[in-house]
Structures are given as structure tokens and as C-alpha cells.
PDB file of N, CA and C in Angstrom:
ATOM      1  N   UNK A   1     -35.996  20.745  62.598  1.00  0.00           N
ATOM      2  CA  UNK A   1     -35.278  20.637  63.850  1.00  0.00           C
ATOM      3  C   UNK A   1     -34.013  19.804  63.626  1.00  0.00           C
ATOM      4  N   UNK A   2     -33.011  20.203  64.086  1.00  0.00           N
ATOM      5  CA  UNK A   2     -31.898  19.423  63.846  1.00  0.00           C
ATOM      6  C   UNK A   2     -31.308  18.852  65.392  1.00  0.00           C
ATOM      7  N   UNK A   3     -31.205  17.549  64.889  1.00  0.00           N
ATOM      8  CA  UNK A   3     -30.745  16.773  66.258  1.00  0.00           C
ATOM      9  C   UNK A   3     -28.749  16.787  66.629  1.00  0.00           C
ATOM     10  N   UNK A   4     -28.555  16.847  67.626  1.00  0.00           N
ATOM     11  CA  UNK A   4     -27.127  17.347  67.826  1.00  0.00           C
ATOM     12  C   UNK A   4     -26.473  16.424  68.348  1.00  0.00           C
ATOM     13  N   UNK A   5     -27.151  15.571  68.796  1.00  0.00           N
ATOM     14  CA  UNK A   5     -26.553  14.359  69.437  1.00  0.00           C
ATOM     15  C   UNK A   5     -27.333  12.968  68.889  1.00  0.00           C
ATOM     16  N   UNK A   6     -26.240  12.345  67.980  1.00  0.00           N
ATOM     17  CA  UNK A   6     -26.735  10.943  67.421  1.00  0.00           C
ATOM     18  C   UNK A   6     -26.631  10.164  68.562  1.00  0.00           C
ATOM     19  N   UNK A   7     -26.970   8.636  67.782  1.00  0.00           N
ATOM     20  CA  UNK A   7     -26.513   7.593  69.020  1.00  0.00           C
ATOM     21  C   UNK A   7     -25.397   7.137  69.564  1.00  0.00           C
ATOM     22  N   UNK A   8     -24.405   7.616  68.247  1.00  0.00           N
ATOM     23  CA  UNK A   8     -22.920   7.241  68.860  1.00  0.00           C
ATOM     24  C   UNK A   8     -22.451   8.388  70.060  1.00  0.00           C
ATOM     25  N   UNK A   9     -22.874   9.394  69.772  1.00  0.00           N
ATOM     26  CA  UNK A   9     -22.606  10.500  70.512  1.00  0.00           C
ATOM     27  C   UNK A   9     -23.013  10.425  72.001  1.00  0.00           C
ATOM     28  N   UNK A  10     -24.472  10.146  72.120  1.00  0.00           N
ATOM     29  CA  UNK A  10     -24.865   9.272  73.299  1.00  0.00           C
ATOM     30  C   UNK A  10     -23.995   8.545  74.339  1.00  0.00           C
ATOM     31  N   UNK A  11     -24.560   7.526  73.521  1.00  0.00           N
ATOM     32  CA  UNK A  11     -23.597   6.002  74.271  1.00  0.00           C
ATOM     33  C   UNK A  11     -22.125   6.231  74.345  1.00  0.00           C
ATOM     34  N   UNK A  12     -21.080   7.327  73.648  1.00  0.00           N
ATOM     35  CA  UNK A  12     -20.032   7.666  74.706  1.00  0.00           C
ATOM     36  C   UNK A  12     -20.406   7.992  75.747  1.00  0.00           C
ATOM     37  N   UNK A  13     -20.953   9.095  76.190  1.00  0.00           N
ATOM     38  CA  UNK A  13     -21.366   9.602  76.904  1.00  0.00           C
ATOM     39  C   UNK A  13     -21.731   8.472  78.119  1.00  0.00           C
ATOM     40  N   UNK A  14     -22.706   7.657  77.783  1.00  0.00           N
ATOM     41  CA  UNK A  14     -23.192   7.232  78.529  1.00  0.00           C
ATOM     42  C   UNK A  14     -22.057   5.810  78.790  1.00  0.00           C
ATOM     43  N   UNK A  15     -21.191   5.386  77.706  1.00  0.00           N
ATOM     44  CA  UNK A  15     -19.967   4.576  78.133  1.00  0.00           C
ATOM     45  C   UNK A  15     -18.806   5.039  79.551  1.00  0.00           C
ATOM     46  N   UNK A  16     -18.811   6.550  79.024  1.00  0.00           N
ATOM     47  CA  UNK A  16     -17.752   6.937  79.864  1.00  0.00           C
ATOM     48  C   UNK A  16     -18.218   7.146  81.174  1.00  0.00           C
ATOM     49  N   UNK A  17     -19.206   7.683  81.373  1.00  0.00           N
ATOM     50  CA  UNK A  17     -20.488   7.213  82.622  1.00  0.00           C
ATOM     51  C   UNK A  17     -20.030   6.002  83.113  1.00  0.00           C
ATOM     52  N   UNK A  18     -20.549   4.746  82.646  1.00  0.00           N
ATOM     53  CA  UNK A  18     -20.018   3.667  83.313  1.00  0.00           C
ATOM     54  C   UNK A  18     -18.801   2.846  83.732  1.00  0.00           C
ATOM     55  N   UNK A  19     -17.874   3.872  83.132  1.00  0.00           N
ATOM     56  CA  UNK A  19     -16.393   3.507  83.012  1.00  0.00           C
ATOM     57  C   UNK A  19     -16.011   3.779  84.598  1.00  0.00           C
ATOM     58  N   UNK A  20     -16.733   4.397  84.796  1.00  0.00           N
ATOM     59  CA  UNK A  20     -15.882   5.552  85.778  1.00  0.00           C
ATOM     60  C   UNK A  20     -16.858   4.846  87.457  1.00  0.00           C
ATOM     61  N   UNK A  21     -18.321   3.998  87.178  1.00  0.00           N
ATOM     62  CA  UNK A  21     -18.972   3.773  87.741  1.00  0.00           C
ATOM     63  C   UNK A  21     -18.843   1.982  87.973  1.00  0.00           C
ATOM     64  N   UNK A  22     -18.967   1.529  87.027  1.00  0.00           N
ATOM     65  CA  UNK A  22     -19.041   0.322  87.243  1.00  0.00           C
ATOM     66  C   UNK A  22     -17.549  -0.741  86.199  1.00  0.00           C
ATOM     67  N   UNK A  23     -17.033  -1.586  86.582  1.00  0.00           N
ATOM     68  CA  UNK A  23     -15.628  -2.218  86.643  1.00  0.00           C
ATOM     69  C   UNK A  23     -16.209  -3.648  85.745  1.00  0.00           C
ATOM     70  N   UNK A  24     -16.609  -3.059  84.694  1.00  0.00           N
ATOM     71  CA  UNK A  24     -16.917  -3.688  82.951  1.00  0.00           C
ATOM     72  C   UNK A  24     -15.380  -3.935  82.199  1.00  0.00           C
ATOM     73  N   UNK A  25     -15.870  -4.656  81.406  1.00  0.00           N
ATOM     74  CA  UNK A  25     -14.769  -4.827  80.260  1.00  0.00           C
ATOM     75  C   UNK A  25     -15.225  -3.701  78.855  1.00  0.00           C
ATOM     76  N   UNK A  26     -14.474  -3.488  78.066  1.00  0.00           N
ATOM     77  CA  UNK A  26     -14.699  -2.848  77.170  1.00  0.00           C
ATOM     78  C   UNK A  26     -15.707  -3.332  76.432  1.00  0.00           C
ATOM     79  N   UNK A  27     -15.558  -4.424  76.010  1.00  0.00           N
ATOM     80  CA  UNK A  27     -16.940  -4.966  75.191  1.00  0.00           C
ATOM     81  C   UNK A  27     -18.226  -4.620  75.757  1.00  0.00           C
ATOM     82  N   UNK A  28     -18.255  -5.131  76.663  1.00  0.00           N
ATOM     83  CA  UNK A  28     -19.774  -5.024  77.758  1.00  0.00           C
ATOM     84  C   UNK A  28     -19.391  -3.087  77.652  1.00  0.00           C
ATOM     85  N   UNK A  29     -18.970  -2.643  78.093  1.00  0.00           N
ATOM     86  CA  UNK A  29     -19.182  -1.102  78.393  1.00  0.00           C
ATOM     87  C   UNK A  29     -19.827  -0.489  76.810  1.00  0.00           C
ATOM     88  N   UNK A  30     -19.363  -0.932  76.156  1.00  0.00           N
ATOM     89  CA  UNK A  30     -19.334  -0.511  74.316  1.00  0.00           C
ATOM     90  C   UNK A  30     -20.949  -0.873  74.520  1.00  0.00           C
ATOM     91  N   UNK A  31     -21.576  -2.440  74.867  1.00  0.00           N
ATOM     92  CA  UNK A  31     -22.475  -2.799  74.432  1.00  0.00           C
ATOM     93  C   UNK A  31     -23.950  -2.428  75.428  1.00  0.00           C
ATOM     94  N   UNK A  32     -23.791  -1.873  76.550  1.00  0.00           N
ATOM     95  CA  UNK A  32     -24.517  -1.351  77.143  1.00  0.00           C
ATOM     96  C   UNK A  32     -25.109  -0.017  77.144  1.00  0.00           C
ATOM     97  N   UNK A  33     -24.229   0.712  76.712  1.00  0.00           N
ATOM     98  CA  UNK A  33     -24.396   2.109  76.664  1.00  0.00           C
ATOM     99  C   UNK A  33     -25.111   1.776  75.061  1.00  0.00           C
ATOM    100  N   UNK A  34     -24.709   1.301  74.208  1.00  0.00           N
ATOM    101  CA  UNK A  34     -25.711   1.199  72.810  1.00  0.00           C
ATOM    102  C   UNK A  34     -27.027   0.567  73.403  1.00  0.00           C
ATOM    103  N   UNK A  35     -27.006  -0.474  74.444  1.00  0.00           N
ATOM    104  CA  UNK A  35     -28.405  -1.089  74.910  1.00  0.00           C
ATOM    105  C   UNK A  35     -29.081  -0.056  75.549  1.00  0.00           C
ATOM    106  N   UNK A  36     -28.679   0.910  76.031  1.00  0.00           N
ATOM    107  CA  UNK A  36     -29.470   2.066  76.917  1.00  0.00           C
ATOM    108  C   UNK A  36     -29.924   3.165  76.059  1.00  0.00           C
ATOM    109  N   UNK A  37     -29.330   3.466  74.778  1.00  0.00           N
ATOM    110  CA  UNK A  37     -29.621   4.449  74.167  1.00  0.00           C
ATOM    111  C   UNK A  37     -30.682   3.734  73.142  1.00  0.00           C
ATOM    112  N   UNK A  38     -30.747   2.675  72.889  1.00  0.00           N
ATOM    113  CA  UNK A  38     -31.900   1.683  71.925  1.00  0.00           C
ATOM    114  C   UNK A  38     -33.395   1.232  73.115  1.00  0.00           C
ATOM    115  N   UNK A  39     -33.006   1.407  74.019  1.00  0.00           N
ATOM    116  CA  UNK A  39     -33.992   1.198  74.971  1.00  0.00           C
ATOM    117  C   UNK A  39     -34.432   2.222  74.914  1.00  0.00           C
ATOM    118  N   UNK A  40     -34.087   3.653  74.777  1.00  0.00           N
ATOM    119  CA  UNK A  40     -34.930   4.763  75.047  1.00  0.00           C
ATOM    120  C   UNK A  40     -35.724   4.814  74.320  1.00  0.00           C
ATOM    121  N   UNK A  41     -34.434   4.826  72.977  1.00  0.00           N
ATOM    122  CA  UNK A  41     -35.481   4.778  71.466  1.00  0.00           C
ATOM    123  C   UNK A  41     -36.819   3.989  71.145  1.00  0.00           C
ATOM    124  N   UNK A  42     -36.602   2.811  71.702  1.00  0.00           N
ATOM    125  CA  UNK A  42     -37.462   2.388  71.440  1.00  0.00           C
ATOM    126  C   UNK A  42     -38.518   1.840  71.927  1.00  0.00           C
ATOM    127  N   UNK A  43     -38.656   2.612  73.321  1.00  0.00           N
ATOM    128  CA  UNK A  43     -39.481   2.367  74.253  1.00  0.00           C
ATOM    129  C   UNK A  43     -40.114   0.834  74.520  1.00  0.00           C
ATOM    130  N   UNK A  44     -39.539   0.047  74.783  1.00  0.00           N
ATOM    131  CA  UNK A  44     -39.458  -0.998  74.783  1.00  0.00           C
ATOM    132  C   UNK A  44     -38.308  -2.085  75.130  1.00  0.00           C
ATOM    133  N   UNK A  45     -38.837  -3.144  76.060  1.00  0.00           N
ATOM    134  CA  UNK A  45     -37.970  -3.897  76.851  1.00  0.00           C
ATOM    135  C   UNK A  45     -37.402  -4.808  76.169  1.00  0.00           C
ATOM    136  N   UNK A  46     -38.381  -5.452  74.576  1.00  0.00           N
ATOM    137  CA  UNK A  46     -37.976  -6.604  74.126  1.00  0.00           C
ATOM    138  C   UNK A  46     -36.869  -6.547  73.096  1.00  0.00           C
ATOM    139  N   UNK A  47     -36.307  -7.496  72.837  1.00  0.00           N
ATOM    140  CA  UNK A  47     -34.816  -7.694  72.390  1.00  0.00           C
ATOM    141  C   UNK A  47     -35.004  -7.296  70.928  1.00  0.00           C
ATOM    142  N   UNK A  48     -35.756  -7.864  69.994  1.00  0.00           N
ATOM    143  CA  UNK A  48     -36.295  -7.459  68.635  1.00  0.00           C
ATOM    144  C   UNK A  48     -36.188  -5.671  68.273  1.00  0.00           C
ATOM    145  N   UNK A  49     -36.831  -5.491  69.684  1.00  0.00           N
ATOM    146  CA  UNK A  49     -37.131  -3.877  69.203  1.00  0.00           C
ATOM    147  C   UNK A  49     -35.995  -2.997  69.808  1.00  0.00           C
ATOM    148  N   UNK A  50     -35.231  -3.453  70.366  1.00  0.00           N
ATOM    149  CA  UNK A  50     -34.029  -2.876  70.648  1.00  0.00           C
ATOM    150  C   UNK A  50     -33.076  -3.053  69.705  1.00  0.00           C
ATOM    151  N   UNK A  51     -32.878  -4.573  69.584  1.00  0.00           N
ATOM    152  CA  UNK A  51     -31.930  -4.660  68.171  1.00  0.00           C
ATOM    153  C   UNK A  51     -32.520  -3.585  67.045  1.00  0.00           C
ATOM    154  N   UNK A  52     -33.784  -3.501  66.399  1.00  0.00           N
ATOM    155  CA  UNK A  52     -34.160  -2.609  66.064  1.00  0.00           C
ATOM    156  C   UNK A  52     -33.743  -1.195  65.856  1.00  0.00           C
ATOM    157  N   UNK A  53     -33.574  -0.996  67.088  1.00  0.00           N
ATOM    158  CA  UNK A  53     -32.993   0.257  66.887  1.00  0.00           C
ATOM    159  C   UNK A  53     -31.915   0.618  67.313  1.00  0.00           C
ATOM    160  N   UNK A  54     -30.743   0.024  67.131  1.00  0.00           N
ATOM    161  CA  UNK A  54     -29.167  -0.055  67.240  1.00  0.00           C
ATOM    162  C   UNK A  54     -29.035   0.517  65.596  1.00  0.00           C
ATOM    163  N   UNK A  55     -28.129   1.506  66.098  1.00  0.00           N
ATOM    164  CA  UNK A  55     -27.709   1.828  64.674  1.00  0.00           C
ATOM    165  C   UNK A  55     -25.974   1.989  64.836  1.00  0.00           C
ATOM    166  N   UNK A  56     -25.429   2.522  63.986  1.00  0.00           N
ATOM    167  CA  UNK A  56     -24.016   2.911  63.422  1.00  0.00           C
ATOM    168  C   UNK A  56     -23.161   0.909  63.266  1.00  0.00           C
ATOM    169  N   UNK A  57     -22.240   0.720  64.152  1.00  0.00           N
ATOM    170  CA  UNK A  57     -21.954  -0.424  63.924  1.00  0.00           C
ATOM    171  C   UNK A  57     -22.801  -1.410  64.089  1.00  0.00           C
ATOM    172  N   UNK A  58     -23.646  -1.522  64.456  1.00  0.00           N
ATOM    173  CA  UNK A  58     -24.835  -2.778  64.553  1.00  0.00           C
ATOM    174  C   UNK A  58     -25.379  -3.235  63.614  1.00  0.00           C
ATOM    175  N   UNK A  59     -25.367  -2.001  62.448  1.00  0.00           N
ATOM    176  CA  UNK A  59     -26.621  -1.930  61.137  1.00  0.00           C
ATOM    177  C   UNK A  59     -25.740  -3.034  59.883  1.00  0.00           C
ATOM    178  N   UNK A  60     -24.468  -3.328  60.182  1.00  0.00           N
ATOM    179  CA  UNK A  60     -23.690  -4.262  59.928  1.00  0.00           C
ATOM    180  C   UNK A  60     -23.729  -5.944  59.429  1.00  0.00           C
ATOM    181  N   UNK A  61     -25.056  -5.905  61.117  1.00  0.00           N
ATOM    182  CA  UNK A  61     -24.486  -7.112  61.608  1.00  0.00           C
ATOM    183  C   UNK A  61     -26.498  -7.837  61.861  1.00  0.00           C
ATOM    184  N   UNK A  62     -26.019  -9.633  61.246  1.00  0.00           N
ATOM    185  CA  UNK A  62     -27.655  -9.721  61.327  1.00  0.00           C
ATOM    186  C   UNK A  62     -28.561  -9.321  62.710  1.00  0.00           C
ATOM    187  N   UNK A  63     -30.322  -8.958  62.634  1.00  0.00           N
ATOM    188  CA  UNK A  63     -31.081  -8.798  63.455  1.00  0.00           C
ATOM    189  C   UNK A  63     -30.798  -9.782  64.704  1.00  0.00           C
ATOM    190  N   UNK A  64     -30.990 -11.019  63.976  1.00  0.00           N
ATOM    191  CA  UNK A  64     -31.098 -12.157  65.136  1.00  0.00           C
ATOM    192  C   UNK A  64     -29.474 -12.245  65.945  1.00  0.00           C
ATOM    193  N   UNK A  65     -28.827 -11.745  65.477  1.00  0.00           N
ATOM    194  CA  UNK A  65     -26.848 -11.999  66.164  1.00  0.00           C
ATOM    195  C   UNK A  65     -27.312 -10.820  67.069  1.00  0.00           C
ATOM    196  N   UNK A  66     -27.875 -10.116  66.738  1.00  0.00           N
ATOM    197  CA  UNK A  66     -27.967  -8.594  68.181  1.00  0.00           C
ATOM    198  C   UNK A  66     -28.872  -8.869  69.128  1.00  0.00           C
ATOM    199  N   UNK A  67     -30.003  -9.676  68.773  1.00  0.00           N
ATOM    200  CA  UNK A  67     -31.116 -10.122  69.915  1.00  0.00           C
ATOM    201  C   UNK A  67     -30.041 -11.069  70.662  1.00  0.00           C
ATOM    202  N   UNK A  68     -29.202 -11.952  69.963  1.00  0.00           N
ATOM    203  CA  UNK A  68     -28.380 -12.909  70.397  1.00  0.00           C
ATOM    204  C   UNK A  68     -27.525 -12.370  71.388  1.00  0.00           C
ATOM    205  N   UNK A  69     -26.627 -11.423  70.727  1.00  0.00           N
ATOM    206  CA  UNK A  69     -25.655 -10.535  72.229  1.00  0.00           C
ATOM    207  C   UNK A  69     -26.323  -9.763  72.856  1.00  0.00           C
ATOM    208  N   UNK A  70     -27.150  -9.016  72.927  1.00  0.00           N
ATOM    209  CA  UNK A  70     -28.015  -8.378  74.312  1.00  0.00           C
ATOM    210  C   UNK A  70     -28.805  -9.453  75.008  1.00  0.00           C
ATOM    211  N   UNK A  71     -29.356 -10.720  74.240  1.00  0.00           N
ATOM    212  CA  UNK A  71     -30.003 -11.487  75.425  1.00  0.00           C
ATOM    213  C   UNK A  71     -28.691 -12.249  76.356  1.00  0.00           C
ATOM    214  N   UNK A  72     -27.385 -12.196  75.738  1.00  0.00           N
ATOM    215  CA  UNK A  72     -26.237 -12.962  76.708  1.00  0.00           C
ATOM    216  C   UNK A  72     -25.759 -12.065  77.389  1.00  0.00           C
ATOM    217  N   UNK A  73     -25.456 -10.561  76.881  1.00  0.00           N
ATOM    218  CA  UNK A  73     -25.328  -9.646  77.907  1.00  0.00           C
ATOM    219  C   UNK A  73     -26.480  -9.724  79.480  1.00  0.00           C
ATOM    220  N   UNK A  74     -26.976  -9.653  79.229  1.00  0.00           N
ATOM    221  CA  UNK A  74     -28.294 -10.133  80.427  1.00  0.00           C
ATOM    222  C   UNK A  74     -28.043 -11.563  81.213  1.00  0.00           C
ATOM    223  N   UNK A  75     -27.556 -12.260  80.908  1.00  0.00           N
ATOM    224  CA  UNK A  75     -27.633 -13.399  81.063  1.00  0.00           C
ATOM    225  C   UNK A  75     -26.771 -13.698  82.013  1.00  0.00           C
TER     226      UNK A  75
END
């Protein structure tokens, strides 16, 4: 089975969604739409398993710095 839509592909999607909906800054818009598409993935609320499953620019950057910006995004 071949998948047609990665996660970056997504979270435009779901960026430009909120662009148009809610009056974000770019950062936050960038970082939500990756938090919504890692939430699906990973069926799960907690920060570990979301960082988890952030991929393309995230896979970059340490585990604990991504639990770090999605728990301040929330915050």
C-alpha cells in the first residue's frame, strides 16, 4: 500500500486550515498543525509520545527540546 500523504503534506494542509481560521503567528501555526498530525499518529495525549512521532524537521532536534516546545505551546 502506498501512502500519498506524509506528515509534511498533512500539517500544510492542516496549517493553512488554521491560517485562515484562527489569528496565530507563524511559528505556533507551523507547530500545531505538526502537534495535530503527531497526535493522530500517535494516539496519545502525552508529550513523549507525540514528540515521538514528529518527523521531517523535528527528527533534527533533541526528544526532550520537543516535549519542551509543545508543553509551552499549551501553556
Amino acid at each position: 500500500m502506498k501512502a500519498y500523504y506524509n506528515q509534511e503534506k498533512i500539517a500544510s494542509s492542516f496549517r493553512n486550515f488554521f491560517k485562515k481560521v484562527l489569528n496565530l503567528s507563524k511559528p505556533h501555526l507551523y507547530l500545531i498543525s505538526y502537534i495535530i498530525t503527531a497526535l493522530i499518529s500517535s494516539e496519545s495525549v502525552v508529550t513523549s509520545d507525540i514528540a515521538r512521532e514528529l518527523k521531517d524537521d523535528f527528527s533534527l532536534v533533541f526528544h526532550e527540546s520537543v516535549q519542551r516546545r509543545i508543553r509551552r505551546f499549551f501553556a
